[in-house]
N, C-alpha and C. Protein backbone atom coordinates (compact mmCIF):
# COMPACT_ATOMS: atom_id res chain seq x y z
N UNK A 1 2.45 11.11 -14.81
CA UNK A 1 2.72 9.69 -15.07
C UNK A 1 3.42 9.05 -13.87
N UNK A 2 3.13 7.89 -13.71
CA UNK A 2 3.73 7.28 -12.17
C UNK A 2 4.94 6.86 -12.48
N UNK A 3 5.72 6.88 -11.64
CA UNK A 3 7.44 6.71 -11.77
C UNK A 3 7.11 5.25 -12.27
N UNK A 4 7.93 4.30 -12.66
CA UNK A 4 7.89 2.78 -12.38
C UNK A 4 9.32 2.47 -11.16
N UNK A 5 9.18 1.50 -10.97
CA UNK A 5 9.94 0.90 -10.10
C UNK A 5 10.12 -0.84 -10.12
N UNK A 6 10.76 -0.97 -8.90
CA UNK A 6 11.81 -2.20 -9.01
C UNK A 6 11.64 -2.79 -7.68
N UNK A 7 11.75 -4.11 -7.75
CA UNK A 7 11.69 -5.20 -6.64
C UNK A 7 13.11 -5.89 -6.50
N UNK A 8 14.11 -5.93 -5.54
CA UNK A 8 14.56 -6.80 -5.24
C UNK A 8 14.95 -7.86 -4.08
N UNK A 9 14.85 -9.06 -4.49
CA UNK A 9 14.42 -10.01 -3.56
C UNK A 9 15.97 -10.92 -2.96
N UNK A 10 16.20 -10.33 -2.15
CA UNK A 10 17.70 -11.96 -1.79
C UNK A 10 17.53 -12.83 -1.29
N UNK A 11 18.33 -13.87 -1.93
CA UNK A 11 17.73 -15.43 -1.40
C UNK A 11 19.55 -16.09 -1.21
N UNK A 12 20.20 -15.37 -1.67
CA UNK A 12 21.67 -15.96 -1.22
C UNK A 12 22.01 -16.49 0.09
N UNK A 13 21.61 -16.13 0.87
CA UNK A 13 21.82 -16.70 2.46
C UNK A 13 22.62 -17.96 2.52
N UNK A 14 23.34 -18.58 3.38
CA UNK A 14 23.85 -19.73 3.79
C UNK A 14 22.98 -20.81 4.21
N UNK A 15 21.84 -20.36 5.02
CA UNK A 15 20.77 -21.03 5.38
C UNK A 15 21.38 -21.59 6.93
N UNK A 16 21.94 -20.89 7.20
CA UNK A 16 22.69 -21.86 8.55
C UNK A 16 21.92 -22.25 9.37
N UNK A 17 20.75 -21.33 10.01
CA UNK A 17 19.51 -21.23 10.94
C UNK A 17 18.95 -21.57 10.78
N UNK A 18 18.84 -21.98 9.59
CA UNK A 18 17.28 -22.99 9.20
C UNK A 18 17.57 -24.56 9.01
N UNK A 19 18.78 -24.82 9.49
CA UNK A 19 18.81 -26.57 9.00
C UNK A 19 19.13 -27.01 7.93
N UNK A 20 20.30 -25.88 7.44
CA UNK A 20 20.39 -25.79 5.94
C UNK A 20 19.48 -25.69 4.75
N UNK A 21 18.65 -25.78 5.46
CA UNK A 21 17.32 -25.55 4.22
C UNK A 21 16.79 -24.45 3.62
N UNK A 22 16.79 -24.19 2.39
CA UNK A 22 16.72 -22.83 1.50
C UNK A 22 15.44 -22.43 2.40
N UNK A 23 15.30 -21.27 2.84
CA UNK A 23 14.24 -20.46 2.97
C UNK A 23 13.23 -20.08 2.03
N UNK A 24 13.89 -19.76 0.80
CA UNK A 24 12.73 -19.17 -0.07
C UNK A 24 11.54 -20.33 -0.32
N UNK A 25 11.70 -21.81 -0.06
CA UNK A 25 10.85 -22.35 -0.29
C UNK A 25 10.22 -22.84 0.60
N UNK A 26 10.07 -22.30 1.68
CA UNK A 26 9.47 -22.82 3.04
C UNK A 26 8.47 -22.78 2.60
N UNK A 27 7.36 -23.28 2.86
CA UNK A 27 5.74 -23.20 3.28
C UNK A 27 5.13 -22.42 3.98
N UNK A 28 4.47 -21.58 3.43
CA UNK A 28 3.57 -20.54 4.46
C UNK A 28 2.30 -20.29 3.41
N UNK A 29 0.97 -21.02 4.29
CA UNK A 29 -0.54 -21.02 4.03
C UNK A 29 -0.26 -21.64 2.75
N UNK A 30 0.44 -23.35 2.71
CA UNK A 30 0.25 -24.06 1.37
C UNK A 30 1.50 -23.29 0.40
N UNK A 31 2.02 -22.52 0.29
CA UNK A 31 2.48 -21.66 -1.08
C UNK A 31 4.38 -21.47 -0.60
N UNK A 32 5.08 -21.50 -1.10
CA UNK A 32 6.26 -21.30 -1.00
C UNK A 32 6.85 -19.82 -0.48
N UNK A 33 7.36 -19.52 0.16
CA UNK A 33 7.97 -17.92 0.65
C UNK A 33 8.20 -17.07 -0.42
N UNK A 34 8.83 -17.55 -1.72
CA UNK A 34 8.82 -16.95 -2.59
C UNK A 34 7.90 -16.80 -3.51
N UNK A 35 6.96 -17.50 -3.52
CA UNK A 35 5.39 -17.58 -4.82
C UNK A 35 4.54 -16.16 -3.81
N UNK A 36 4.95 -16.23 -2.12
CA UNK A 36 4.20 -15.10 -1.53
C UNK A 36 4.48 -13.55 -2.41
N UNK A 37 5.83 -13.92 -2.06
CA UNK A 37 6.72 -12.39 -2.44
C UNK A 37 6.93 -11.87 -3.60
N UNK A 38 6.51 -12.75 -4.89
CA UNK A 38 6.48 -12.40 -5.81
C UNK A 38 4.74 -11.76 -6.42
N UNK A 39 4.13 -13.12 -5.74
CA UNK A 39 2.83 -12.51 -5.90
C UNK A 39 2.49 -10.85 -5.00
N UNK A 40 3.13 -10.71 -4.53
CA UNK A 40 3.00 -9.20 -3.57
C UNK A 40 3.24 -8.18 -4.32
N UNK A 41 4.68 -8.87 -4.51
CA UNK A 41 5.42 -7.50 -5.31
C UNK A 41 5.19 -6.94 -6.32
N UNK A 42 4.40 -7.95 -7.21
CA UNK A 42 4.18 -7.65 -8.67
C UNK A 42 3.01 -6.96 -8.61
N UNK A 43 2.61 -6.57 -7.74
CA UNK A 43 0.81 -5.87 -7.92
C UNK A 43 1.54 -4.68 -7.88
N UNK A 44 2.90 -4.54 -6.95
CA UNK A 44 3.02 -3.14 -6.79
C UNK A 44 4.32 -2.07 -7.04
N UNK A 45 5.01 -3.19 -7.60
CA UNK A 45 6.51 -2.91 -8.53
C UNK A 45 6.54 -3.41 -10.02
N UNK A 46 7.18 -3.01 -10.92
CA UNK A 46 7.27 -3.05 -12.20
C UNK A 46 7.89 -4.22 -13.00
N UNK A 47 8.89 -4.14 -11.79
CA UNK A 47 9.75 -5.59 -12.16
C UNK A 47 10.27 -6.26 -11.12
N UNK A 48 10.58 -7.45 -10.60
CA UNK A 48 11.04 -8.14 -10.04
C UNK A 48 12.20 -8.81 -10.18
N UNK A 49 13.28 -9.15 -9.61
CA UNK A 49 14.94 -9.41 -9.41
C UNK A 49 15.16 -9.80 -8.29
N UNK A 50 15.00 -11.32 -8.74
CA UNK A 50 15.66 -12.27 -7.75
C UNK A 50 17.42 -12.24 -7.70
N UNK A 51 17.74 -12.02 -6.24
CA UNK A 51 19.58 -12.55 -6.79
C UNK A 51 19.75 -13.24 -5.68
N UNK A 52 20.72 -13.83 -6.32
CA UNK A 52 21.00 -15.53 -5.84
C UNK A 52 22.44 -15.38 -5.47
N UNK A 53 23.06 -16.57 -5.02
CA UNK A 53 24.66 -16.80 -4.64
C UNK A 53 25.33 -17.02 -5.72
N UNK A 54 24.77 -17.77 -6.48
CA UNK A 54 25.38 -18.47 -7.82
C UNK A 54 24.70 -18.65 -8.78
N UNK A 55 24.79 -19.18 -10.36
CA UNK A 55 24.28 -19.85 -11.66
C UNK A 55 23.04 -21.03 -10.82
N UNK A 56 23.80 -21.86 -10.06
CA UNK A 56 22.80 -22.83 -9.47
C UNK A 56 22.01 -22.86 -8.99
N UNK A 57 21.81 -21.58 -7.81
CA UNK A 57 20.65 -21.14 -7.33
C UNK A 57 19.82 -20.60 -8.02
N UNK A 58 20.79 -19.69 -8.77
CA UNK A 58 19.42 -18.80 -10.15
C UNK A 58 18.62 -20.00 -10.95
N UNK A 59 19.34 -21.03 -11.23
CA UNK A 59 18.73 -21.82 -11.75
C UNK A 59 16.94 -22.31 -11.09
N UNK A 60 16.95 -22.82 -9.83
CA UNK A 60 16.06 -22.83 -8.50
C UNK A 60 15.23 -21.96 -9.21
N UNK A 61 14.90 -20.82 -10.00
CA UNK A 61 13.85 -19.86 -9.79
C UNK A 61 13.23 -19.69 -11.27
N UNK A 62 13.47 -20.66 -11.94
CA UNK A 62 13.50 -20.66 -13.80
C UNK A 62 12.06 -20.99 -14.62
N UNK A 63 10.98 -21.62 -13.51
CA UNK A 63 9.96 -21.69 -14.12
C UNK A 63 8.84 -20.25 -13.10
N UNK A 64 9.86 -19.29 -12.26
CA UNK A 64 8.63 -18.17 -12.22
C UNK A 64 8.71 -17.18 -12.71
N UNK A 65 7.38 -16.99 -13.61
CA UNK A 65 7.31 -16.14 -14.69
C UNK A 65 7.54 -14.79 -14.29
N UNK A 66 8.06 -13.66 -15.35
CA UNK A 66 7.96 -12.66 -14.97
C UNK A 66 8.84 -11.74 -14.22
N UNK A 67 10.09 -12.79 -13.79
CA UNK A 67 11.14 -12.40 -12.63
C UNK A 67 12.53 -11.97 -13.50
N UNK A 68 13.05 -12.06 -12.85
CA UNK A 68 14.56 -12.02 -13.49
C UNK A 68 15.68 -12.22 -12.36
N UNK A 69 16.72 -12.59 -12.81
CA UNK A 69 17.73 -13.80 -12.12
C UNK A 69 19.16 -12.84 -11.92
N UNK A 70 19.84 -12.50 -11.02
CA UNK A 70 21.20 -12.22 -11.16
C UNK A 70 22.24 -12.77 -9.94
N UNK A 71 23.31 -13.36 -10.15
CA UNK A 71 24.17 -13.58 -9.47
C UNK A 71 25.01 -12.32 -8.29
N UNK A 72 25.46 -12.59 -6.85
CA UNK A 72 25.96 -11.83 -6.21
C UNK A 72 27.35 -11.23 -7.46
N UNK A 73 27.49 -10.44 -7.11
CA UNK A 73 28.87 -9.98 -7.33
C UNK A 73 29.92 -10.50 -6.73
N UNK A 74 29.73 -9.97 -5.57
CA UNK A 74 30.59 -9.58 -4.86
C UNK A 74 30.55 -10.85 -3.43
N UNK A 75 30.90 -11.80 -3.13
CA UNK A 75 30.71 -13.01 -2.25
C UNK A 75 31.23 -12.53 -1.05
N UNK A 76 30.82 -13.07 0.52
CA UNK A 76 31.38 -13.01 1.42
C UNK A 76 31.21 -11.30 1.89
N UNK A 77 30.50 -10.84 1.69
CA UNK A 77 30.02 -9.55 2.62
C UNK A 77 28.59 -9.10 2.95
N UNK A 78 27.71 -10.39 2.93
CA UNK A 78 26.57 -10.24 3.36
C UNK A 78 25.87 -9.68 2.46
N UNK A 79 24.58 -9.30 2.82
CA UNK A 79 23.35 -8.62 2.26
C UNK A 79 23.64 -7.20 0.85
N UNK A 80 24.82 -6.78 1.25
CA UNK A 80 25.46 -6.00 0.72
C UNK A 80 25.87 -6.12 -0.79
N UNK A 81 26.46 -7.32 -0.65
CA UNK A 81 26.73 -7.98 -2.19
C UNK A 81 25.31 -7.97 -3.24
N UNK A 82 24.79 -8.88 -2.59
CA UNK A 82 23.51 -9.02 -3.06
C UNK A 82 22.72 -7.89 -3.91
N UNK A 83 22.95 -6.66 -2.74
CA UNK A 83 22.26 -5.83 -3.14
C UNK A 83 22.86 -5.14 -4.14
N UNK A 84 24.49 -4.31 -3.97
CA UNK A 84 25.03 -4.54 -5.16
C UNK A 84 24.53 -4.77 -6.82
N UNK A 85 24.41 -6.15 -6.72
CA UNK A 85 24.10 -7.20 -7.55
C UNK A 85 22.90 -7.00 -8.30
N UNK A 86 21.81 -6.82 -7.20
CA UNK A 86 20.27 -6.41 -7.97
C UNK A 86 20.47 -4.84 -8.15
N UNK A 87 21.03 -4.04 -7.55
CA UNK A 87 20.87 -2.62 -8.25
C UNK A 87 21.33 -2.24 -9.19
N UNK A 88 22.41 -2.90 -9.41
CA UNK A 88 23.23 -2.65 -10.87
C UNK A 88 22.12 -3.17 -11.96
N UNK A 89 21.33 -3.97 -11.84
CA UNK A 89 20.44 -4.60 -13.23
C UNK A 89 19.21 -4.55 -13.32
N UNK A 90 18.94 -3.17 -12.10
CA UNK A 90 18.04 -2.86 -11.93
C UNK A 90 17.63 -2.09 -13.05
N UNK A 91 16.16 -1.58 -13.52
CA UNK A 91 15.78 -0.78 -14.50
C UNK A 91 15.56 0.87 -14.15
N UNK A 92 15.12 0.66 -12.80
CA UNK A 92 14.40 1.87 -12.25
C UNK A 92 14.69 2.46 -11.20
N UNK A 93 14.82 3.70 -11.11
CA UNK A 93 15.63 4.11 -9.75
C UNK A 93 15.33 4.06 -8.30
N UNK A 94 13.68 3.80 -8.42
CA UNK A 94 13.07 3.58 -7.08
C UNK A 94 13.03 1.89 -7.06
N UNK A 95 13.99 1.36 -5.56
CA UNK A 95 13.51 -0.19 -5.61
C UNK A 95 13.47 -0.48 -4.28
N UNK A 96 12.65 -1.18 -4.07
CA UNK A 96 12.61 -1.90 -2.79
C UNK A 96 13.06 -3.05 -2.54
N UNK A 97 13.73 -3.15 -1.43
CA UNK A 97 14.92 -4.40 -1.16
C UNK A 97 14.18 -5.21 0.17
N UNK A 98 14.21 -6.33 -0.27
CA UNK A 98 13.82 -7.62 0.96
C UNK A 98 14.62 -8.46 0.74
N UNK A 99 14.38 -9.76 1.74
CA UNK A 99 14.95 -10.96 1.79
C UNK A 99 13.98 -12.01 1.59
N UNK A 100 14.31 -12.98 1.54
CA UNK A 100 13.30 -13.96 0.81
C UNK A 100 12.71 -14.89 1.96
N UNK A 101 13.08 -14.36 3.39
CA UNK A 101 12.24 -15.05 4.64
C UNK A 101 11.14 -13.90 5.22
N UNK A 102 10.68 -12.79 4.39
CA UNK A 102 9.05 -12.58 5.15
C UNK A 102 8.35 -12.56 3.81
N UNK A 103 7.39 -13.40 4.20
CA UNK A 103 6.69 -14.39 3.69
C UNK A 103 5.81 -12.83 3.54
N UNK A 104 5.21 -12.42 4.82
CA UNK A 104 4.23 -11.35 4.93
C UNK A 104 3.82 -10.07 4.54
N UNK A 105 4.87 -9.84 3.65
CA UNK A 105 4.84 -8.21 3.44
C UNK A 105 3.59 -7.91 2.76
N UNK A 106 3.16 -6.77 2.98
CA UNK A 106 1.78 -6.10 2.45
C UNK A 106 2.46 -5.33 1.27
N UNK A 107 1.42 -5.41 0.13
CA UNK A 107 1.92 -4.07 -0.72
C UNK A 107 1.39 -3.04 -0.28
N UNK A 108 0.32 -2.82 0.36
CA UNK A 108 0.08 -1.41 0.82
C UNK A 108 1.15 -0.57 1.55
N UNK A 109 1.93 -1.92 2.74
CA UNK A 109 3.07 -0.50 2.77
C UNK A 109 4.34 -0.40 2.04
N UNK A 110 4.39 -1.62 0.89
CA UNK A 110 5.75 -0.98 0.24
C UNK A 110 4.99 -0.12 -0.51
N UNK A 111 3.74 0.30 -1.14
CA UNK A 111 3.45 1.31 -1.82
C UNK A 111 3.60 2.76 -0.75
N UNK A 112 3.50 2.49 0.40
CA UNK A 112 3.26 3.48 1.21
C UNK A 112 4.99 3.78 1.26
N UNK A 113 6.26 2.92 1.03
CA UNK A 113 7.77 3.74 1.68
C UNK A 113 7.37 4.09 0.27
N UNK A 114 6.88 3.70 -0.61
CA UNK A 114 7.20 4.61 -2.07
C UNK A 114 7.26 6.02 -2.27
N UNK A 115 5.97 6.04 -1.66
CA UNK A 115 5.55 7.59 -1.52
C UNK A 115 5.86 8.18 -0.16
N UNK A 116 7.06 7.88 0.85
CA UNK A 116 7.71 8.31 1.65
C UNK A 116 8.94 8.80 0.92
N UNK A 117 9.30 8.02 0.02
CA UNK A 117 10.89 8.57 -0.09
C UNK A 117 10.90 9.62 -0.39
N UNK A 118 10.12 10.54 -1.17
CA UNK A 118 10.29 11.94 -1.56
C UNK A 118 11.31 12.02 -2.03
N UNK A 119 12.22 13.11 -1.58
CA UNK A 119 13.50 13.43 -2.74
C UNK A 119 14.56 12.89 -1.37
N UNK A 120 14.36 11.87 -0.55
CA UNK A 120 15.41 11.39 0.17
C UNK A 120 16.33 10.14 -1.12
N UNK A 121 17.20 9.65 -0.49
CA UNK A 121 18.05 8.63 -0.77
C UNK A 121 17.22 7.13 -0.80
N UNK A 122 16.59 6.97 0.58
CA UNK A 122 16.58 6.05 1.02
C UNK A 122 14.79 6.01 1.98
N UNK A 123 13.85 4.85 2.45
CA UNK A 123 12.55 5.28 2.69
C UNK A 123 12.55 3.92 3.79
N UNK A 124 13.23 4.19 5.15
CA UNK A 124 13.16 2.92 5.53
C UNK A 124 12.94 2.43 7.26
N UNK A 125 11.32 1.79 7.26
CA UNK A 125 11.03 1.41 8.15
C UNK A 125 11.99 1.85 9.62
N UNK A 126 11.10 2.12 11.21
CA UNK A 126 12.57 2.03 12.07
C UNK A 126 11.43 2.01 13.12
N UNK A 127 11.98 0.94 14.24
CA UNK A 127 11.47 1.12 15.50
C UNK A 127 11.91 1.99 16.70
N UNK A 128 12.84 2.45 16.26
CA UNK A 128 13.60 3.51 17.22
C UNK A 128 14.96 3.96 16.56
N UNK A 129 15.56 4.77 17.38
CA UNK A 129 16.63 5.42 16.78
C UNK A 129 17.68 4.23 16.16
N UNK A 130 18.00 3.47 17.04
CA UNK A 130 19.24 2.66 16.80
C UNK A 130 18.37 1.25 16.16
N UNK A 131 17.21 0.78 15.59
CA UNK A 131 16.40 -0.69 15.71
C UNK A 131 15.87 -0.18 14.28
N UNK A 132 16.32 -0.98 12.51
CA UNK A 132 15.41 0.17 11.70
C UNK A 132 15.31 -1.08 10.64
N UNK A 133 14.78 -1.44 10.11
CA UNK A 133 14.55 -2.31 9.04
C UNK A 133 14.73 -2.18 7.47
N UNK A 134 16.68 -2.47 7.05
CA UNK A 134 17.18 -1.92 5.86
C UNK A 134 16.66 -3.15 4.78
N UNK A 135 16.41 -4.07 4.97
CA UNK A 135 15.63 -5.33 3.82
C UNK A 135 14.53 -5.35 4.24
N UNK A 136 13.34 -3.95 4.55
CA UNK A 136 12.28 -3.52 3.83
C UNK A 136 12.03 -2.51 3.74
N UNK A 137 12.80 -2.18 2.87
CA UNK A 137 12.83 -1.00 2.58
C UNK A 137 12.95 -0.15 1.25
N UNK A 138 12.86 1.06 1.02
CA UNK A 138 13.21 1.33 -0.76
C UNK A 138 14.28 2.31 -0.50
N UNK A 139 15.06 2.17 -1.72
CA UNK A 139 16.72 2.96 -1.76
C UNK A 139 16.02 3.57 -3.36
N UNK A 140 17.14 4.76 -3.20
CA UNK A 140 17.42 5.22 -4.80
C UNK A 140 18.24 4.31 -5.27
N UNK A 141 18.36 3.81 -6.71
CA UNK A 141 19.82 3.23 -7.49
C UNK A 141 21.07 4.01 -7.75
N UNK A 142 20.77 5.22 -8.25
CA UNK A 142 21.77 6.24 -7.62
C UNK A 142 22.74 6.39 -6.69
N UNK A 143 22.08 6.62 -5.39
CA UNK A 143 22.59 6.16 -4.27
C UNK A 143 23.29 5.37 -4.09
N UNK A 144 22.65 4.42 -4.29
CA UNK A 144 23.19 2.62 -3.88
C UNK A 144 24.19 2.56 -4.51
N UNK A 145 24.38 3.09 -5.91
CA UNK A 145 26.08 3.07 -6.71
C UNK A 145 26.92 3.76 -6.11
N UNK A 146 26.03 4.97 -5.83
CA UNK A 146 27.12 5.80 -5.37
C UNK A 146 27.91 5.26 -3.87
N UNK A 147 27.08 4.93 -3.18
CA UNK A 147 27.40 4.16 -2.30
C UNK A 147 28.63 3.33 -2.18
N UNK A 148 28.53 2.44 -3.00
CA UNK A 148 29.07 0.96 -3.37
C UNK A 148 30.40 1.63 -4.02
N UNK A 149 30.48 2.79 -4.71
CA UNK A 149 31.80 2.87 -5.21
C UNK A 149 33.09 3.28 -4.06
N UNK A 150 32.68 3.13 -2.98
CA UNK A 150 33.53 3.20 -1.88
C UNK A 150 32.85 2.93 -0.50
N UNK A 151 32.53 1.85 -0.35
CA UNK A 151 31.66 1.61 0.65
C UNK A 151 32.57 1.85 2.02
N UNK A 152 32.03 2.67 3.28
CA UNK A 152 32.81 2.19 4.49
C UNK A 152 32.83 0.97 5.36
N UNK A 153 31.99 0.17 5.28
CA UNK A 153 31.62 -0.94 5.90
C UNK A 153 30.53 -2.01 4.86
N UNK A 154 30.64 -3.03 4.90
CA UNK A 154 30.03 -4.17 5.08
C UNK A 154 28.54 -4.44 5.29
N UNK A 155 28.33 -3.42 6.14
CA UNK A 155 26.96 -3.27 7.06
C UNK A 155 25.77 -2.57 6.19
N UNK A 156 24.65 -3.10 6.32
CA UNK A 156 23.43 -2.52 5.66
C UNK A 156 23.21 -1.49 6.89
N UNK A 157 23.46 -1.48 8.00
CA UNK A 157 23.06 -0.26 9.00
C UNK A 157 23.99 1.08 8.50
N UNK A 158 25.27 0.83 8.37
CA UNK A 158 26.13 1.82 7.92
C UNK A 158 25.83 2.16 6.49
N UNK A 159 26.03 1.82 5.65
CA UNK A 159 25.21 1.77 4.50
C UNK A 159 23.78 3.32 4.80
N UNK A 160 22.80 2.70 5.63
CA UNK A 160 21.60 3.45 5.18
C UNK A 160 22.00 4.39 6.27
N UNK A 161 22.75 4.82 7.41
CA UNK A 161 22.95 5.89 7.85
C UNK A 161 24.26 6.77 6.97
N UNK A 162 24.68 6.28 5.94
CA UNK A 162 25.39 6.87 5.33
C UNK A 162 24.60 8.12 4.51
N UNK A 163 23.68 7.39 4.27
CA UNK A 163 22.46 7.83 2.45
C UNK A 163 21.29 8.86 3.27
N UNK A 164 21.37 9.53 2.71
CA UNK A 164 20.18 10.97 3.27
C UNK A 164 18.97 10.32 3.16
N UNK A 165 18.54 9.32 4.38
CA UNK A 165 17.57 8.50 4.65
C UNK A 165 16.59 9.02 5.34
N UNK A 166 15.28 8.17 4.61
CA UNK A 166 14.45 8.82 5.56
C UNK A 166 13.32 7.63 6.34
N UNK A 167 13.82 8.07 7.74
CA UNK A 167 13.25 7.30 8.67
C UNK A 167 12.02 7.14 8.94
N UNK A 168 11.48 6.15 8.66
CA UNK A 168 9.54 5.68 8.14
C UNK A 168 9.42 5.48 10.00
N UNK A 169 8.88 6.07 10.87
CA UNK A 169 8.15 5.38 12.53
C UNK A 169 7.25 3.82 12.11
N UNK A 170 7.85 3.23 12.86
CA UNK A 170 6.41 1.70 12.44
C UNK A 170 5.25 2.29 13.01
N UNK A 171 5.32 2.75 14.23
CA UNK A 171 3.81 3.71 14.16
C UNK A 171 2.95 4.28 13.03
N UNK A 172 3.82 4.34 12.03
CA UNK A 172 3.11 5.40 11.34
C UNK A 172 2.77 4.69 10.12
N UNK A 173 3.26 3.37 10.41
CA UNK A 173 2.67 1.65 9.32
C UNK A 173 1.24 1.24 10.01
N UNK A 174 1.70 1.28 11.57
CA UNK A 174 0.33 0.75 11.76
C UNK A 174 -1.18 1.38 11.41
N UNK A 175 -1.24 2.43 10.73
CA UNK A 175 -2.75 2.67 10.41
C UNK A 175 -3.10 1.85 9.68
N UNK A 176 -1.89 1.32 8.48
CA UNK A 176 -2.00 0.47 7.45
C UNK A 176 -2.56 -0.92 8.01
N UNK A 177 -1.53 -1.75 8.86
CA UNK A 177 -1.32 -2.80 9.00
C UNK A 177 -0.53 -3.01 10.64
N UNK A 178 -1.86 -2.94 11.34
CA UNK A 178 -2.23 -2.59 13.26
C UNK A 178 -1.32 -3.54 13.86
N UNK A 179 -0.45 -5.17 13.17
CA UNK A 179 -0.13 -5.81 14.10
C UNK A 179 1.48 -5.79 13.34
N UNK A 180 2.02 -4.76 12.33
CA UNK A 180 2.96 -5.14 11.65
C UNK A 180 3.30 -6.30 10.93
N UNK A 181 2.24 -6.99 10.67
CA UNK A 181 2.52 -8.44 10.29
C UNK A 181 3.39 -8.56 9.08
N UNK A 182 3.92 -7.17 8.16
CA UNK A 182 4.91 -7.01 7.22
C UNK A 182 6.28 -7.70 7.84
N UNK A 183 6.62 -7.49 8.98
CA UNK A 183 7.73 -7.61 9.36
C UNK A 183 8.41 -8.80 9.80
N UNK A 184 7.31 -9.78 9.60
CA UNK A 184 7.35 -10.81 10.17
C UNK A 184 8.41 -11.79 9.28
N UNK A 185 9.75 -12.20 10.18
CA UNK A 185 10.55 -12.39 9.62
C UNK A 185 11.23 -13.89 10.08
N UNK A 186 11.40 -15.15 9.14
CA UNK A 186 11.46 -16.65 9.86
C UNK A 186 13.19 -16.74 9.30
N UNK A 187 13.46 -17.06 10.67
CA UNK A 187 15.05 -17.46 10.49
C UNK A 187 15.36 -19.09 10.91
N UNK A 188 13.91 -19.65 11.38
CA UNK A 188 14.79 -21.02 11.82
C UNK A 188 12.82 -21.72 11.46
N UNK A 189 13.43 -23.09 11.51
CA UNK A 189 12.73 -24.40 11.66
C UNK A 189 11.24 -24.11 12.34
N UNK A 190 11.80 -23.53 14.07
CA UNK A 190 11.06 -23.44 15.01
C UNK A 190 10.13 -22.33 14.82
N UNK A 191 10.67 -21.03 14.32
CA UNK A 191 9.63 -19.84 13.42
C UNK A 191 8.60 -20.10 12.70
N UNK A 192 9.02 -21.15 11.64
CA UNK A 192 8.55 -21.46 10.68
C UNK A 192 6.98 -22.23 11.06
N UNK A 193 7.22 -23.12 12.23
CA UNK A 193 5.95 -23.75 12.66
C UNK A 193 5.59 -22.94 13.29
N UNK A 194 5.56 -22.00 13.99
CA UNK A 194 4.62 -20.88 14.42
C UNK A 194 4.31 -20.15 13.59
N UNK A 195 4.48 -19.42 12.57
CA UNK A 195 3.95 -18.77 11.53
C UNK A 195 2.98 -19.43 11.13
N UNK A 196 3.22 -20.79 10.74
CA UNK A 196 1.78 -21.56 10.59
C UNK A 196 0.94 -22.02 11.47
N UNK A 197 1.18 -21.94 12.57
CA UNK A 197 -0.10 -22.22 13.42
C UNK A 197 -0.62 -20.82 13.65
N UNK A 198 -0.02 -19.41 13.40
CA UNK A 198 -0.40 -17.96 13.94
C UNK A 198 -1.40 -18.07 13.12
N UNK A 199 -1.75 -17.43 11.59
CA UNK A 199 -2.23 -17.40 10.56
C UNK A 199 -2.96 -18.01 10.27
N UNK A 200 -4.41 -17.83 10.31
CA UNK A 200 -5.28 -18.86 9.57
C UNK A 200 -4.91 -18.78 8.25
C-alpha cells in the first residue's frame, strides 16, 4: 500500500521584494502562483496545508477547495516558524515543503524526492556541497519535531544539515526535467515579467 503524504505550502513572507505585493497571487500563464501549486501538488500529495502569518491571511485562501489553513506559530524566525506550523497539523509523516513563489514545480520530481528519502530524515535537492534547496524539498514529521524541540539556529540550512539528510544532485533531476524549470523561483516585480515572457 503506498504511504500517503503531505504538502506544505508558505505564503507568510513580508513581501518586501516584491513591492509589497503578496506573491502567492502573482500571475503566471493567466493563473495565480498558488492555483499552480495547488493544482501540482494535489496530483501527487494527499493533502495540502497552506500556512500563513496570521487569521487574515488564512482568510486570503478560503474559497480553495481541498486545502487546509494554519497560522505560524512561532513569528519572527523565518521559514522555520512556518514550517513548525504546517508539520505539527500535518497528517502524514512524509511532506514536502515549498514556498508559495515557484510557480513551476513538476510533480514528477516531488514524486521522485519521495522515493529518494528512503529511511533518511530528510530528501533534499542540492547544487553542490554548500548551495541545496530546503523549500523543495521532503522532511520526515518526526524529525521536524524532533528538531524543533530544541532547535540550534533559525536557519533552514542548519536545520537540514542537522537531520540525517539525504542529498538529491540536481543532475540527477535533470533526466526528469533537462532545464530545472522546478526551481524556478520569483522574488521581485522584475522576475515576475520574465517568467512570463520565458514560458509560452
Amino acid at each position: 500500500m503506498r504511504e500517503e503524504t503531505s504538502a506544505l505550502i508558505l505564503v507568510g513572507g513580508e513581501a518586501r521584494r516584491s513591492g509589497g505585493k503578496e506573491k502567492y497571487f502573482f500571475s503566471y500563464k493567466g493563473r495565480s502562483f498558488i492555483s499552480h501549486l495547488v493544482e501540482t501538488l494535489s496530483t501527487v500529495t494527499d493533502e495540502i496545508i497552506i500556512v500563513a502569518r496570521d487569521d487574515v491571511q488564512c482568510g486570503r485562501f478560503s474559497d480553495i477547495p481541498g486545502i487546509r489553513t494554519v497560522c505560524d506559530q512561532v513569528r519572527g524566525i523565518g521559514p522555520l516558524g512556518g514550517i513548525g506550523a504546517g508539520v505539527e497539523a500535518a497528517t502524514h509523516d512524509r511532506i514536502f515543503v515549498t514556498a508559495c513563489d515557484m510557480p513551476c514545480i513538476r510533480s514528477d520530481i516531488v514524486r521522485y524526492l519521495f522515493e529518494e528519502l528512503h529511511d533518511a530524515d530528510a530528501a533534499v535537492p542540492c547544487w553542490s556541497e554548500d548551495m541545496f534547496e530546503p523549500l523543495h524539498a521532503v522532511y520526515r514529521r518526526d524529525a521536524i519535531l524532533g528538531y524543533l524541540t530544541s532547535p540550534t539556529s533559525s536557519s533552514l540550512r542548519a536545520m537540514v544539515r542537522s537531520l540525517h539528510t539525504r542529498f538529491v544532485p540536481v543532475d540527477e533531476l535533470r533526466v526528469i526535467d533537462p532545464d530545472l524549470v522546478t526551481f524556478t523561483n520569483i522574488n521581485d516585480l522584475t522576475e515576475l515579467e520574465a517568467i512570463n515572457g520565458s514560458f509560452p
